[in-house]
C-alpha atoms as a PDB file:
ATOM      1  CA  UNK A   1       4.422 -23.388   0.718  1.00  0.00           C
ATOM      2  CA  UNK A   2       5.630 -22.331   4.028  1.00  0.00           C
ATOM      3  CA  UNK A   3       2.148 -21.739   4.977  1.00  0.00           C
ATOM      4  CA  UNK A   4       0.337 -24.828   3.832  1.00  0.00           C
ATOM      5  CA  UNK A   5      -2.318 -23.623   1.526  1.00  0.00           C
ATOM      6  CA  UNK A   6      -3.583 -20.340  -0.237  1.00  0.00           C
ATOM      7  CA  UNK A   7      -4.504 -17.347   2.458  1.00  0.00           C
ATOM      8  CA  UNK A   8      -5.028 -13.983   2.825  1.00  0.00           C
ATOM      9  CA  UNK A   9      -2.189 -13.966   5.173  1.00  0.00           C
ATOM     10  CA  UNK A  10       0.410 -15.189   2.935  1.00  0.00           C
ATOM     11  CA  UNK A  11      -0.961 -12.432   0.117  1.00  0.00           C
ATOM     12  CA  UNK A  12      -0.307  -9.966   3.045  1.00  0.00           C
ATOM     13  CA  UNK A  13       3.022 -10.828   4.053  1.00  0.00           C
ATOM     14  CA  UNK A  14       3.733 -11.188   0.426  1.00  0.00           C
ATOM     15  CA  UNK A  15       2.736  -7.205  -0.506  1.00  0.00           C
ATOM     16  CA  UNK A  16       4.018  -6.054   2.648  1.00  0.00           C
ATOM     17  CA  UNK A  17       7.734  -7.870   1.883  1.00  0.00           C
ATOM     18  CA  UNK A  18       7.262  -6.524  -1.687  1.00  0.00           C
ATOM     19  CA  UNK A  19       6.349  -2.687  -0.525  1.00  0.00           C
ATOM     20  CA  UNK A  20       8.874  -2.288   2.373  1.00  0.00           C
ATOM     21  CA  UNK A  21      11.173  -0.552   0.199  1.00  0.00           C
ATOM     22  CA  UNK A  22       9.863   1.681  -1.534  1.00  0.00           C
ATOM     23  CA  UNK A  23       8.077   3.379   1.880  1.00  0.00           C
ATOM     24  CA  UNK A  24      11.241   2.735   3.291  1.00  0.00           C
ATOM     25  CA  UNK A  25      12.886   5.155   0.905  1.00  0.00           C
ATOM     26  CA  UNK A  26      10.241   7.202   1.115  1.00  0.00           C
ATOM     27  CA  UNK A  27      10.355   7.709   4.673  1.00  0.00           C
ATOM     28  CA  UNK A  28      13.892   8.417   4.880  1.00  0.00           C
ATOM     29  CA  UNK A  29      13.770  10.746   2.011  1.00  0.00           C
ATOM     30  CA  UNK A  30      10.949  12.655   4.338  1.00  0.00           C
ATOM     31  CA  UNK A  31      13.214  12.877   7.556  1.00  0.00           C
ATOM     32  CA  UNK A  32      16.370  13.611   5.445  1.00  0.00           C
ATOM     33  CA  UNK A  33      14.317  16.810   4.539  1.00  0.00           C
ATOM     34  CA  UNK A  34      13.590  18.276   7.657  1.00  0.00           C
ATOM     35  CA  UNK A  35      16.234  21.592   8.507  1.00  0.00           C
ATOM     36  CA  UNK A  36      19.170  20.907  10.707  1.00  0.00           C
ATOM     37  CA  UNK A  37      17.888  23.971  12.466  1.00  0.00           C
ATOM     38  CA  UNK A  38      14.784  22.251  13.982  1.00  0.00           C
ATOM     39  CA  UNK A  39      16.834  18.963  14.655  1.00  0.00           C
ATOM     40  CA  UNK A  40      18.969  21.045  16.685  1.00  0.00           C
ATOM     41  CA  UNK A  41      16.359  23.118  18.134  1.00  0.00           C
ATOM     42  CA  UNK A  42      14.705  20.131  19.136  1.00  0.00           C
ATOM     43  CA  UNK A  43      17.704  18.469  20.690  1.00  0.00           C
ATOM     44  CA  UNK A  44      18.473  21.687  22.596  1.00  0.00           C
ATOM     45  CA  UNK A  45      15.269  21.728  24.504  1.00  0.00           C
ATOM     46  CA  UNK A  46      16.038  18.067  26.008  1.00  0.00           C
ATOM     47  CA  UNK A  47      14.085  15.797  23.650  1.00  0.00           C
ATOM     48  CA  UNK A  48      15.185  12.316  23.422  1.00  0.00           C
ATOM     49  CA  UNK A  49      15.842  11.505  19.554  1.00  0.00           C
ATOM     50  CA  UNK A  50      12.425   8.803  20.211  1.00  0.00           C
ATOM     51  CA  UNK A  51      10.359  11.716  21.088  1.00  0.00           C
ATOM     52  CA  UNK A  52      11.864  14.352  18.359  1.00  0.00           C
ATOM     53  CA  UNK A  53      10.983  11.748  15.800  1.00  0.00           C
ATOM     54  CA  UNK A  54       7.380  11.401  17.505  1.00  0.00           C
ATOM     55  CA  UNK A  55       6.560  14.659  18.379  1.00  0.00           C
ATOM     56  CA  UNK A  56       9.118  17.137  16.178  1.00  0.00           C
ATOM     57  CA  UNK A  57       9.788  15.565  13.366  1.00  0.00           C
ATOM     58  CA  UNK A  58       6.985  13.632  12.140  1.00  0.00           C
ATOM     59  CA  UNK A  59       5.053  16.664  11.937  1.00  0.00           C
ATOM     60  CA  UNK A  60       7.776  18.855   9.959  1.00  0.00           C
ATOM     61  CA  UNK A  61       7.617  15.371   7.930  1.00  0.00           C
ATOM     62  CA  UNK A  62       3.714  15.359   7.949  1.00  0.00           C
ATOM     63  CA  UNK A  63       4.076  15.703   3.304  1.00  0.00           C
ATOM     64  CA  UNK A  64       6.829  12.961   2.582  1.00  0.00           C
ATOM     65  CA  UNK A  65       4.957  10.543   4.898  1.00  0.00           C
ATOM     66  CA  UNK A  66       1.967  10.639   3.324  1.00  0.00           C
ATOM     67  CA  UNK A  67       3.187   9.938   0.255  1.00  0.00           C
ATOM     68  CA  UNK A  68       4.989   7.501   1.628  1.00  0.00           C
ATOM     69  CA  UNK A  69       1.863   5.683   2.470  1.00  0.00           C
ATOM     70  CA  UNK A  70       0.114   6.375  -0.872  1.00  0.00           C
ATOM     71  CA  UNK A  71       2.998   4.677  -3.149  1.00  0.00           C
ATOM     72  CA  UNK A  72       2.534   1.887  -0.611  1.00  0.00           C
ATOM     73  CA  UNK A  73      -0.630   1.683  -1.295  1.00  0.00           C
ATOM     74  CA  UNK A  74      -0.604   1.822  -4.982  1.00  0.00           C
ATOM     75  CA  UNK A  75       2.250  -0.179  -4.959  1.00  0.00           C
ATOM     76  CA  UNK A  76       0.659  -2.843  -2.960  1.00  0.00           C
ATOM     77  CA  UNK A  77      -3.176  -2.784  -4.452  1.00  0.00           C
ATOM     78  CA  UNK A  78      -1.582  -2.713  -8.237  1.00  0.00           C
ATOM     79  CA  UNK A  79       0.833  -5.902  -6.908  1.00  0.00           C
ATOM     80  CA  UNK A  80      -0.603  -9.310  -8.922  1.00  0.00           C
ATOM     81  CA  UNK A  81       2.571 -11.503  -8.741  1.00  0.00           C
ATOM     82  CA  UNK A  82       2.926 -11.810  -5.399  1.00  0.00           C
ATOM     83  CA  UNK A  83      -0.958 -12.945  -4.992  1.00  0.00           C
ATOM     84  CA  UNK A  84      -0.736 -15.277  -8.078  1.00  0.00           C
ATOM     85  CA  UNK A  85       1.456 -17.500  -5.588  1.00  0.00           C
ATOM     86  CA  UNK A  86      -0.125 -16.942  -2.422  1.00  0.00           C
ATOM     87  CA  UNK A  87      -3.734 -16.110  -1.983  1.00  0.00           C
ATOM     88  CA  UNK A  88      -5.688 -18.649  -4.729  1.00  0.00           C
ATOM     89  CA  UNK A  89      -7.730 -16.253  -6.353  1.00  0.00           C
ATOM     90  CA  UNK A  90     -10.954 -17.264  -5.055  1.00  0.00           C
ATOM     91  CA  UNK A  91     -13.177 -14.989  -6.158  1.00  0.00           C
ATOM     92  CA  UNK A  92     -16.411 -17.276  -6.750  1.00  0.00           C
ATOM     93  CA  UNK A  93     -17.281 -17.798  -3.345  1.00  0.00           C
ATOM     94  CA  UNK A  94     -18.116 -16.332  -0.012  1.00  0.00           C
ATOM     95  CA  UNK A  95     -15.270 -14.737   2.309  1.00  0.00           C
ATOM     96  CA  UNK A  96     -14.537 -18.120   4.432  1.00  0.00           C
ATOM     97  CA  UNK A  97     -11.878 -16.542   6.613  1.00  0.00           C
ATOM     98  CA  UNK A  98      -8.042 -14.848   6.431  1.00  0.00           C
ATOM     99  CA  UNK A  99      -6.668 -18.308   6.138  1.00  0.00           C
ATOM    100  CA  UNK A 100      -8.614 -19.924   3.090  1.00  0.00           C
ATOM    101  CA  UNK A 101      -7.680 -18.752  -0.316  1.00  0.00           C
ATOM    102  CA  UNK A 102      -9.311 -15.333  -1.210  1.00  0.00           C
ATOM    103  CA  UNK A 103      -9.501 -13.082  -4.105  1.00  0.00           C
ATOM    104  CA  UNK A 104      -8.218  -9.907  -5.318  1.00  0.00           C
ATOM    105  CA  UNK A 105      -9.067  -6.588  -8.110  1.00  0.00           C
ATOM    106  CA  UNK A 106      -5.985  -6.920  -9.742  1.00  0.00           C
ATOM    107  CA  UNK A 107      -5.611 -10.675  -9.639  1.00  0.00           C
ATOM    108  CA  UNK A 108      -9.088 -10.579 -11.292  1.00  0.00           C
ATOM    109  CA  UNK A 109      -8.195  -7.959 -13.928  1.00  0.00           C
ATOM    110  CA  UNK A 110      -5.466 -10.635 -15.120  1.00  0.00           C
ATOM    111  CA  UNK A 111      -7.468 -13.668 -15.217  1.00  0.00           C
ATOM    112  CA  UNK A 112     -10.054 -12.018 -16.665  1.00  0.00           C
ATOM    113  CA  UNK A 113      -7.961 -10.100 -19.518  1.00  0.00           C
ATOM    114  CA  UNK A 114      -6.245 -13.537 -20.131  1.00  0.00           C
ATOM    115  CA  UNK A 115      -9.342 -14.854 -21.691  1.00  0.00           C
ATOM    116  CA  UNK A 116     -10.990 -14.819 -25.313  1.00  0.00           C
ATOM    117  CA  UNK A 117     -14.131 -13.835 -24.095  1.00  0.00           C
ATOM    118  CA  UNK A 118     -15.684 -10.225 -24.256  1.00  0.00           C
ATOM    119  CA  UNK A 119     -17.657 -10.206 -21.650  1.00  0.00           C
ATOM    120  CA  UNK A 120     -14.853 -10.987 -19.527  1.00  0.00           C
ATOM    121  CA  UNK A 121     -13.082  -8.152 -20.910  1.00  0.00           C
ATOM    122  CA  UNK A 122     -15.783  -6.066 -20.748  1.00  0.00           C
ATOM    123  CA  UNK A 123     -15.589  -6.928 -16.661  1.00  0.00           C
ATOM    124  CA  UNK A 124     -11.841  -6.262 -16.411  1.00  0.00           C
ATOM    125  CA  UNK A 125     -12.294  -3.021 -17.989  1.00  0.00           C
ATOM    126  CA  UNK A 126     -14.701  -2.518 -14.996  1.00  0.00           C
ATOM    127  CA  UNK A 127     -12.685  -3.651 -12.143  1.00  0.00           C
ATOM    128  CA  UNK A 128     -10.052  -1.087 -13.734  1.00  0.00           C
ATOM    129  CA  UNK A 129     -12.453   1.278 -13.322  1.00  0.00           C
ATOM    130  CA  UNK A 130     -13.488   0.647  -9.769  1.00  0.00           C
ATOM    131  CA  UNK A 131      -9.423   0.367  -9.020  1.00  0.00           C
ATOM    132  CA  UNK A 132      -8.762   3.429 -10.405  1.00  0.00           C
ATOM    133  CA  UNK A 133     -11.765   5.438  -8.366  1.00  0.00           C
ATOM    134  CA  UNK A 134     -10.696   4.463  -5.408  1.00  0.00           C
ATOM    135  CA  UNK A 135      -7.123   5.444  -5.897  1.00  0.00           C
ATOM    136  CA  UNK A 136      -8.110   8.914  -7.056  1.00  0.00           C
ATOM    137  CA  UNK A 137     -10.412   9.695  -4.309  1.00  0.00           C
ATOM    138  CA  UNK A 138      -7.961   8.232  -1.875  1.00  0.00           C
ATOM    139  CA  UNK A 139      -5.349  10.400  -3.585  1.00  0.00           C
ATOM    140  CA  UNK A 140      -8.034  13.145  -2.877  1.00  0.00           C
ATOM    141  CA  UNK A 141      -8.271  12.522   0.949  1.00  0.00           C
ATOM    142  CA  UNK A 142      -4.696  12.388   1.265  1.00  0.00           C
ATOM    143  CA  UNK A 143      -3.842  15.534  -0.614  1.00  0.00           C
ATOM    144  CA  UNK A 144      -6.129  17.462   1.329  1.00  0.00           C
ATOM    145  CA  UNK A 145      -4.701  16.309   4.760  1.00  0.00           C
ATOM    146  CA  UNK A 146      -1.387  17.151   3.668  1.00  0.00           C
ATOM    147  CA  UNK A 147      -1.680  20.620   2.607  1.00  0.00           C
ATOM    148  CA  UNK A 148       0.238  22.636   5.325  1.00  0.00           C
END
């Protein structure tokens, strides 16, 4: 393992690798939509492209961002591969820092669904639960701040 030993940092770098993509195309999908009207408009009134981006066009973008950064954020939270090879799945002790192996929701879900026990099950079913609530209200806070 390039970085030694189980971490949270290599689970990062791991989602973030994985993700990059898909908010990638997301992204450019967003500034592909904007009018050539106000990239003109905003070129004719001496913006640099940097601050058109920044100032112009992130705002006419302000919809396709944020779901940009929602599928990233599903995309990354729902992830278990990439954290079955880099963070340990720790889950039965303390937090002991970012580099010591940690656990994870979704990691837990498939551990726990992988055995013959109910109980277990029973606590998967939960952690879905709990997953799912906080991508709905999430979903929630972002829909609202994206309304125009």
């Amino acid at each position: 393992m390039p970085t030694g030993d189980f971490s949270a940092w290599a689970g990062a770098i791991a989602l973030a690798i994985v993700v990059l993509p898909y908010i990638y195309t997301h992204v450019e999908n967003a500034f592909r939509s904007i009018p050539a009207d106000v990239r003109l408009a905003s070129y004719s009134l001496g913006l640099s492209r940097a601050k058109s981006i920044l100032y112009v066009f992130s705002c006419e973008a302000r919809r396709g961002l944020l779901t940009a950064m929602l599928i990233g954020l599903a995309r990354a939270s729902g992830e278990t591969a990439p954290l079955l090879f880099t963070i340990g799945g720790n889950w039965f002790t303390y937090f002991q820092g970012l580099d010591k192996p940690i656990g994870a929701v979704p990691l837990l879900i498939y551990t726990y669904t992988l055995t013959p026990y109910t109980n277990y099950h029973e606590a998967a079913w939960g952690a879905s639960l709990v997953l799912l609530m906080i991508y709905l209200s999430l979903f929630a806070v972002f829909r609202r701040f994206s309304k125009p």
